[in-house]
N, C-alpha and C. Protein backbone atom coordinates (compact mmCIF):
# COMPACT_ATOMS: atom_id res chain seq x y z
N UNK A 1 8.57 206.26 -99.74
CA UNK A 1 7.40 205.65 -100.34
C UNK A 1 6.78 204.62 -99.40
N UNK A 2 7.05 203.52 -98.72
CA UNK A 2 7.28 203.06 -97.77
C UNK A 2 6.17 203.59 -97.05
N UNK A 3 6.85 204.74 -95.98
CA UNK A 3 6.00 205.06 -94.95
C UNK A 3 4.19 205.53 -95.52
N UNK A 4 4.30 206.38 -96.74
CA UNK A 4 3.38 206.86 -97.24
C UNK A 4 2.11 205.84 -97.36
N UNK A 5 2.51 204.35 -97.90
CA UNK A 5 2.17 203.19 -97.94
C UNK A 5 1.71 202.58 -97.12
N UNK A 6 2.37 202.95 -95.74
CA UNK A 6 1.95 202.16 -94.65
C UNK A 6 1.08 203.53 -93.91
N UNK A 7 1.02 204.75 -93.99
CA UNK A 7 -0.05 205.47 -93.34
C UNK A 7 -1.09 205.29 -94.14
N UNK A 8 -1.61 205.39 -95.47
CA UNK A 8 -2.27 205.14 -96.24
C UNK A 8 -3.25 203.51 -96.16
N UNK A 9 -2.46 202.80 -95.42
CA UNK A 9 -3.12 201.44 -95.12
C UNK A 9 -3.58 201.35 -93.36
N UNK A 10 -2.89 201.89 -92.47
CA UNK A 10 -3.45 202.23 -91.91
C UNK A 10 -5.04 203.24 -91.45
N UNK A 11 -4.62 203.99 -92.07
CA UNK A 11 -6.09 204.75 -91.74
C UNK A 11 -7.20 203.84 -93.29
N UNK A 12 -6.58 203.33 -93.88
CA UNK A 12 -7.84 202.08 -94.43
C UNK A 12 -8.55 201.56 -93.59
N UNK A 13 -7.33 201.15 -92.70
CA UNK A 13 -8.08 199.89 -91.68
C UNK A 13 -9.05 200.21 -90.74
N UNK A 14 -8.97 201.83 -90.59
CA UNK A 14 -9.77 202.30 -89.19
C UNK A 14 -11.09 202.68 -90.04
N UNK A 15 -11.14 202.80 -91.10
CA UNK A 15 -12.81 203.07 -91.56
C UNK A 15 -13.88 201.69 -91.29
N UNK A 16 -14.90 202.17 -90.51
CA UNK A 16 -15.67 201.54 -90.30
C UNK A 16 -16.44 200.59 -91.68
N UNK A 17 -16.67 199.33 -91.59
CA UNK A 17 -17.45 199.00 -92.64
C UNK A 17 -19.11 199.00 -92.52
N UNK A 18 -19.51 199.45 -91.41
CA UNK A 18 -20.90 199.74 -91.29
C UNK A 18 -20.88 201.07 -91.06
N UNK A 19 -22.20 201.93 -91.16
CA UNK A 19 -21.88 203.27 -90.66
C UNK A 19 -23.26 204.06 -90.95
N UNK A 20 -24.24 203.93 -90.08
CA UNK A 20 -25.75 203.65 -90.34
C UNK A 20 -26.51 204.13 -89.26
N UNK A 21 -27.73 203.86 -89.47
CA UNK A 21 -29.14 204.70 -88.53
C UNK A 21 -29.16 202.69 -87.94
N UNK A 22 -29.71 202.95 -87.19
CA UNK A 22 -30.40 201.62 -86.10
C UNK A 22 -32.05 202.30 -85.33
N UNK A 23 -32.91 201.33 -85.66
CA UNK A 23 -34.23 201.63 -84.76
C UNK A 23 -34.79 200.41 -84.51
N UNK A 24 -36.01 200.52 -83.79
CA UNK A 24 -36.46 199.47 -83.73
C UNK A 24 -38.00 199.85 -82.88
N UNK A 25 -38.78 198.75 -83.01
CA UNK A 25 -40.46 198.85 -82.10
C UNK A 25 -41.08 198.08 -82.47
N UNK A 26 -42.02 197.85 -81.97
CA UNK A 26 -42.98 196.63 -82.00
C UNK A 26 -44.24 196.85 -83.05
N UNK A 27 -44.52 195.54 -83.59
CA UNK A 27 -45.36 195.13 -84.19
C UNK A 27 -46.59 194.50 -83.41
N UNK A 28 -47.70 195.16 -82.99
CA UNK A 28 -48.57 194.78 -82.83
C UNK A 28 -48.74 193.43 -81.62
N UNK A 29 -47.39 194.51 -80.72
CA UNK A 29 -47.27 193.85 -79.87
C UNK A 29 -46.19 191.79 -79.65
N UNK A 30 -46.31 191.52 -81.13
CA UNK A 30 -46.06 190.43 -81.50
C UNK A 30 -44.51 189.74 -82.05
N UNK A 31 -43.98 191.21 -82.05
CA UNK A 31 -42.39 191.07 -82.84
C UNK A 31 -41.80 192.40 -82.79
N UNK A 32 -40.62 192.59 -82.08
CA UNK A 32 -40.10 193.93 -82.64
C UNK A 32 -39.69 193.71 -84.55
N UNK A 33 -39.56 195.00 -84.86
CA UNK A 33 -38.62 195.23 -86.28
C UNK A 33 -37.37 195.84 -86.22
N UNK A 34 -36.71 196.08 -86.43
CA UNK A 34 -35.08 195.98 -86.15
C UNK A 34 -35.10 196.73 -87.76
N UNK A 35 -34.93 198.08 -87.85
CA UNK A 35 -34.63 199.06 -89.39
C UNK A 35 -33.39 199.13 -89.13
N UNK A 36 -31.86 198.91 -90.61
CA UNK A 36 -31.34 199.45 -90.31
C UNK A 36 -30.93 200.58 -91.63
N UNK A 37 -30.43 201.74 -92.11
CA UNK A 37 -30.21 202.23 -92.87
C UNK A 37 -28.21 202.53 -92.96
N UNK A 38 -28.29 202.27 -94.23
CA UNK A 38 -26.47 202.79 -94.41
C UNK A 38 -26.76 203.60 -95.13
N UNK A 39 -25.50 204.36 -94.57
CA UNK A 39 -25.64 206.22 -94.90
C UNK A 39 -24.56 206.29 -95.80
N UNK A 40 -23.53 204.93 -96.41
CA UNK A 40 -22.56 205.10 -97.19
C UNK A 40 -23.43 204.63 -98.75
N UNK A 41 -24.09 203.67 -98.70
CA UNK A 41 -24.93 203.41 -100.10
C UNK A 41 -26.53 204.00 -99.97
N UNK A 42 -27.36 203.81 -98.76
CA UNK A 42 -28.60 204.33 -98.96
C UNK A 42 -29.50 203.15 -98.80
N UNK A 43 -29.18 202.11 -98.89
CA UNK A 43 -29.97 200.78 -98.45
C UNK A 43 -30.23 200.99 -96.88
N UNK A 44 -31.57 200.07 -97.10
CA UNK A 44 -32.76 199.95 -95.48
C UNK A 44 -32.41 198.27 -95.60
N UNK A 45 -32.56 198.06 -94.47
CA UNK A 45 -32.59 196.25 -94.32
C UNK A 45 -33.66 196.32 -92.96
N UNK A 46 -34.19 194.99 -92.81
CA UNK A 46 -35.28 194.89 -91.79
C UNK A 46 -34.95 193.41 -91.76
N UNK A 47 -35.70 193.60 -90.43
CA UNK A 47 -35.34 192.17 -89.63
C UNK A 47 -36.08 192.53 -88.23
N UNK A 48 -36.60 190.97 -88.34
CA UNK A 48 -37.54 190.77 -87.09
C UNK A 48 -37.29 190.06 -85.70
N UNK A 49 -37.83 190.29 -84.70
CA UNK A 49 -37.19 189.27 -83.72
C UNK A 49 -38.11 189.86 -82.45
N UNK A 50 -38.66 188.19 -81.65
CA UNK A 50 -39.86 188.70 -80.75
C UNK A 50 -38.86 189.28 -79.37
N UNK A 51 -39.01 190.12 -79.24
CA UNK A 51 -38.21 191.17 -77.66
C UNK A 51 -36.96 191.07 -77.63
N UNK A 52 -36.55 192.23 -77.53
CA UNK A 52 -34.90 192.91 -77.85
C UNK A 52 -34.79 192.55 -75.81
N UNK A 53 -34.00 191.57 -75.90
CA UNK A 53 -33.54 191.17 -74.35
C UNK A 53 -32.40 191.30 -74.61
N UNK A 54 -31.44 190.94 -73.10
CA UNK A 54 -30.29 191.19 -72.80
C UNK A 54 -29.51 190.11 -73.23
N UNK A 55 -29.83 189.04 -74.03
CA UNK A 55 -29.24 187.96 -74.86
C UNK A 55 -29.49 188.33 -76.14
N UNK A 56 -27.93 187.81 -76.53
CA UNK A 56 -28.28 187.78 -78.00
C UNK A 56 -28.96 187.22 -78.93
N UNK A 57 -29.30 187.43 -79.78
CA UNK A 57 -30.37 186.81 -80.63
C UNK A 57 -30.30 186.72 -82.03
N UNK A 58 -30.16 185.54 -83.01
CA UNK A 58 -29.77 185.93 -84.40
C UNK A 58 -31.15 186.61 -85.41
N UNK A 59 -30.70 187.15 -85.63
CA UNK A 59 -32.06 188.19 -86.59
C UNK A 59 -31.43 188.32 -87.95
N UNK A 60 -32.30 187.89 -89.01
CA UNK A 60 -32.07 188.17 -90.16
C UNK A 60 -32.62 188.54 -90.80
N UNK A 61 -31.50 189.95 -91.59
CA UNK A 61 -32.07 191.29 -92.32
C UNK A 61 -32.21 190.73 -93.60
N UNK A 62 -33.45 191.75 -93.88
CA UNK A 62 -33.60 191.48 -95.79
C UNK A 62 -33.13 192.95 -96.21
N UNK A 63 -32.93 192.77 -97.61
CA UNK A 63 -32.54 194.59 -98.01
C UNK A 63 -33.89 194.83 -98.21
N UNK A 64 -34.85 196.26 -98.03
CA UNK A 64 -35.87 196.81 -98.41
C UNK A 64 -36.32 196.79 -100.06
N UNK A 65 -35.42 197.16 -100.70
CA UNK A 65 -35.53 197.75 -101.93
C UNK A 65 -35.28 196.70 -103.42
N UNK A 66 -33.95 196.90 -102.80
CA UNK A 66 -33.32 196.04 -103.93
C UNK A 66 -33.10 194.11 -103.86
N UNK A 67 -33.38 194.01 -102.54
CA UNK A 67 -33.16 192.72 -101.66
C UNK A 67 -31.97 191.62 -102.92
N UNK A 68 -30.93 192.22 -102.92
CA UNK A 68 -29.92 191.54 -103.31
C UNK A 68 -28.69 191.67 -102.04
N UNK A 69 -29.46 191.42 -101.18
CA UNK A 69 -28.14 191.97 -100.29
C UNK A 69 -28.75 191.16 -98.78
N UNK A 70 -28.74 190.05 -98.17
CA UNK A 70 -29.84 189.89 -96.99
C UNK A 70 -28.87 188.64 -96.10
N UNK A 71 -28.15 189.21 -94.99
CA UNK A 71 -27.63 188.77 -93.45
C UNK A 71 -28.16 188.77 -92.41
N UNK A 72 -27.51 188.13 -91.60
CA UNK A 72 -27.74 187.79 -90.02
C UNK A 72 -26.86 188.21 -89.42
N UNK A 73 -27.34 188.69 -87.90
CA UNK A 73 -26.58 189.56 -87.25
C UNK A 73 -27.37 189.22 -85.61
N UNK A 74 -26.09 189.16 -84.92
CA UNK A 74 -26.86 188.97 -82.92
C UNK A 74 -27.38 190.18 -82.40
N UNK A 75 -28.60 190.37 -82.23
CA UNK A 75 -28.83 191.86 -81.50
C UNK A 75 -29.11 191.68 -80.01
N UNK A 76 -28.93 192.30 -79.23
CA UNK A 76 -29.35 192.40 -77.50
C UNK A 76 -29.49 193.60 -77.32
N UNK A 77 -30.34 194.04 -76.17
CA UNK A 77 -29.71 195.42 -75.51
C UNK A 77 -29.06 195.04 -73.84
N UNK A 78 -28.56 196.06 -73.94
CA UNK A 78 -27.66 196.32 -72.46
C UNK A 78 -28.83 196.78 -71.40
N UNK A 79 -28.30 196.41 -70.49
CA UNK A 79 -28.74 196.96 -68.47
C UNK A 79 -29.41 198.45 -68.92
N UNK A 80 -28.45 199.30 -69.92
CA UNK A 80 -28.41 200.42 -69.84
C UNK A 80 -29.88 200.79 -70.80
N UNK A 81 -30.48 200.22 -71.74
CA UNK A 81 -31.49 199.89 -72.65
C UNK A 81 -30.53 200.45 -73.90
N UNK A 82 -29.60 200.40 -74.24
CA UNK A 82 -29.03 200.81 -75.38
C UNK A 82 -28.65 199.38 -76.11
N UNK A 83 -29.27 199.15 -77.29
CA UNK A 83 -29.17 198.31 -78.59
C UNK A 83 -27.54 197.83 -78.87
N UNK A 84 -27.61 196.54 -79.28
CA UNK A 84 -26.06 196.02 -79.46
C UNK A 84 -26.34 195.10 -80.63
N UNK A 85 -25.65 195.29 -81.59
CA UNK A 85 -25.59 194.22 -83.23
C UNK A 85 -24.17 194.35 -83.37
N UNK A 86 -24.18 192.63 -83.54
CA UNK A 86 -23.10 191.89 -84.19
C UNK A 86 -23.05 191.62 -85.22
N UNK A 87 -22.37 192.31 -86.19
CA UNK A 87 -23.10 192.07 -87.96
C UNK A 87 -22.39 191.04 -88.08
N UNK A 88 -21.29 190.12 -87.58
CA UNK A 88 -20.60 189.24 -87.97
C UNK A 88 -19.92 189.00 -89.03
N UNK A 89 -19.14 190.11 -89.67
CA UNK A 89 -19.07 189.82 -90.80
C UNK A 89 -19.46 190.40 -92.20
N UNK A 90 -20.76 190.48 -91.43
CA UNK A 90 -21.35 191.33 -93.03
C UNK A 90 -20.87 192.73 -93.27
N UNK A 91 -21.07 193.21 -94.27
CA UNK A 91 -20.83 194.72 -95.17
C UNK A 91 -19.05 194.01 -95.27
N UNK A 92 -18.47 193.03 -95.53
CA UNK A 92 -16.94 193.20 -95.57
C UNK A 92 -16.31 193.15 -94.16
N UNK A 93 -17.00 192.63 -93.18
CA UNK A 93 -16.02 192.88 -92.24
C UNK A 93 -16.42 193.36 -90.89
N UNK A 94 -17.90 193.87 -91.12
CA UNK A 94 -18.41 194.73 -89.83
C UNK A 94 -18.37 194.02 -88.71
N UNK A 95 -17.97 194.43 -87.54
CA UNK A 95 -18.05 194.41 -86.09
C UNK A 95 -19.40 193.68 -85.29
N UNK A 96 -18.79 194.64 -84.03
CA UNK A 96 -20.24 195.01 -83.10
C UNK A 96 -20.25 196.33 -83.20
N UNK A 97 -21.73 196.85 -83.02
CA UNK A 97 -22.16 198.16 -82.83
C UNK A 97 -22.95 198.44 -81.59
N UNK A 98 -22.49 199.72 -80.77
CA UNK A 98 -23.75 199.88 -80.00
C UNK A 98 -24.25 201.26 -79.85
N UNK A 99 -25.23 201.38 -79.91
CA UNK A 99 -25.77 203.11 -79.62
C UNK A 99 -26.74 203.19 -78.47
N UNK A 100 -27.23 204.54 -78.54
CA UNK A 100 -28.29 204.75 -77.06
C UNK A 100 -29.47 205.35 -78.01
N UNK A 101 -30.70 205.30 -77.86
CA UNK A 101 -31.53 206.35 -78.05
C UNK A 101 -32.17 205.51 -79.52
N UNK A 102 -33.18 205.98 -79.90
CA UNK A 102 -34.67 205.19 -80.81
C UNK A 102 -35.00 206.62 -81.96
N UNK A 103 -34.45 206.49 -83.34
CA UNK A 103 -33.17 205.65 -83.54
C UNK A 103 -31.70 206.48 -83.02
N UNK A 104 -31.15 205.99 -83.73
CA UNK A 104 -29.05 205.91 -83.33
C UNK A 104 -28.86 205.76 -84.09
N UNK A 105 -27.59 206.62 -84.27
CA UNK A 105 -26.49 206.09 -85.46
C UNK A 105 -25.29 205.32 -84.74
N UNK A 106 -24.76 204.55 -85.13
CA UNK A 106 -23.85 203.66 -85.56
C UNK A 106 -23.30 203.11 -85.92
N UNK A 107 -21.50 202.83 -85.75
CA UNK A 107 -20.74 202.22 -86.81
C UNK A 107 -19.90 201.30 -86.26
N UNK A 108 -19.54 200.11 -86.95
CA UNK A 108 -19.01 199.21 -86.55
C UNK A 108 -17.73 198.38 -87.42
């Protein structure tokens, strides 16, 4: 019983607590928008922030819909132009994430 217990808590631990679409583009020249969607409940969050540079930057999401749900998270992109969020915390626990390509999925 034991072992069953402890494989069973293991592969708990490896499920991602984010696990979602990422995009992003500019507003009128004046602000990117930062969409993100989770593909485990179906919520959009948005969040603004003027130019996705190679520093991080705190950006804070609202939920789209239901807006009972609204964090901050560091976004940058890499050398490589591929997107990087630090949810810090939020969804329970989430990571960093990084993907390539407009949008990406990603989980963290």
């Amino acid at each position: 019983m034991r072992f069953l217990t402890f494989n069973a808590l293991a592969l708990a631990s490896s499920v991602a607590a984010w696990n979602g679409q990422i995009s992003y583009g500019s507003i009128d020249g004046a602000a990117d928008v930062v969409s993100l969607t989770d593909y485990s409940t179906g919520s959009s969050y948005t969040g603004y922030i003027t130019g996705i540079g190679s520093s991080a930057q705190e950006v804070y999401f609202y939920e789209d819909y239901d807006a009972g749900y609204n964090w901050s998270a560091a976004v940058w992109r890499t050398t490589d132009g591929c997107i990087n969020i630090d949810f810090q915390g939020a969804f329970g626990g989430a990571g960093h994430g990084y993907c390539c390509g407009n949008p990406c999925d990603l989980s963290a």
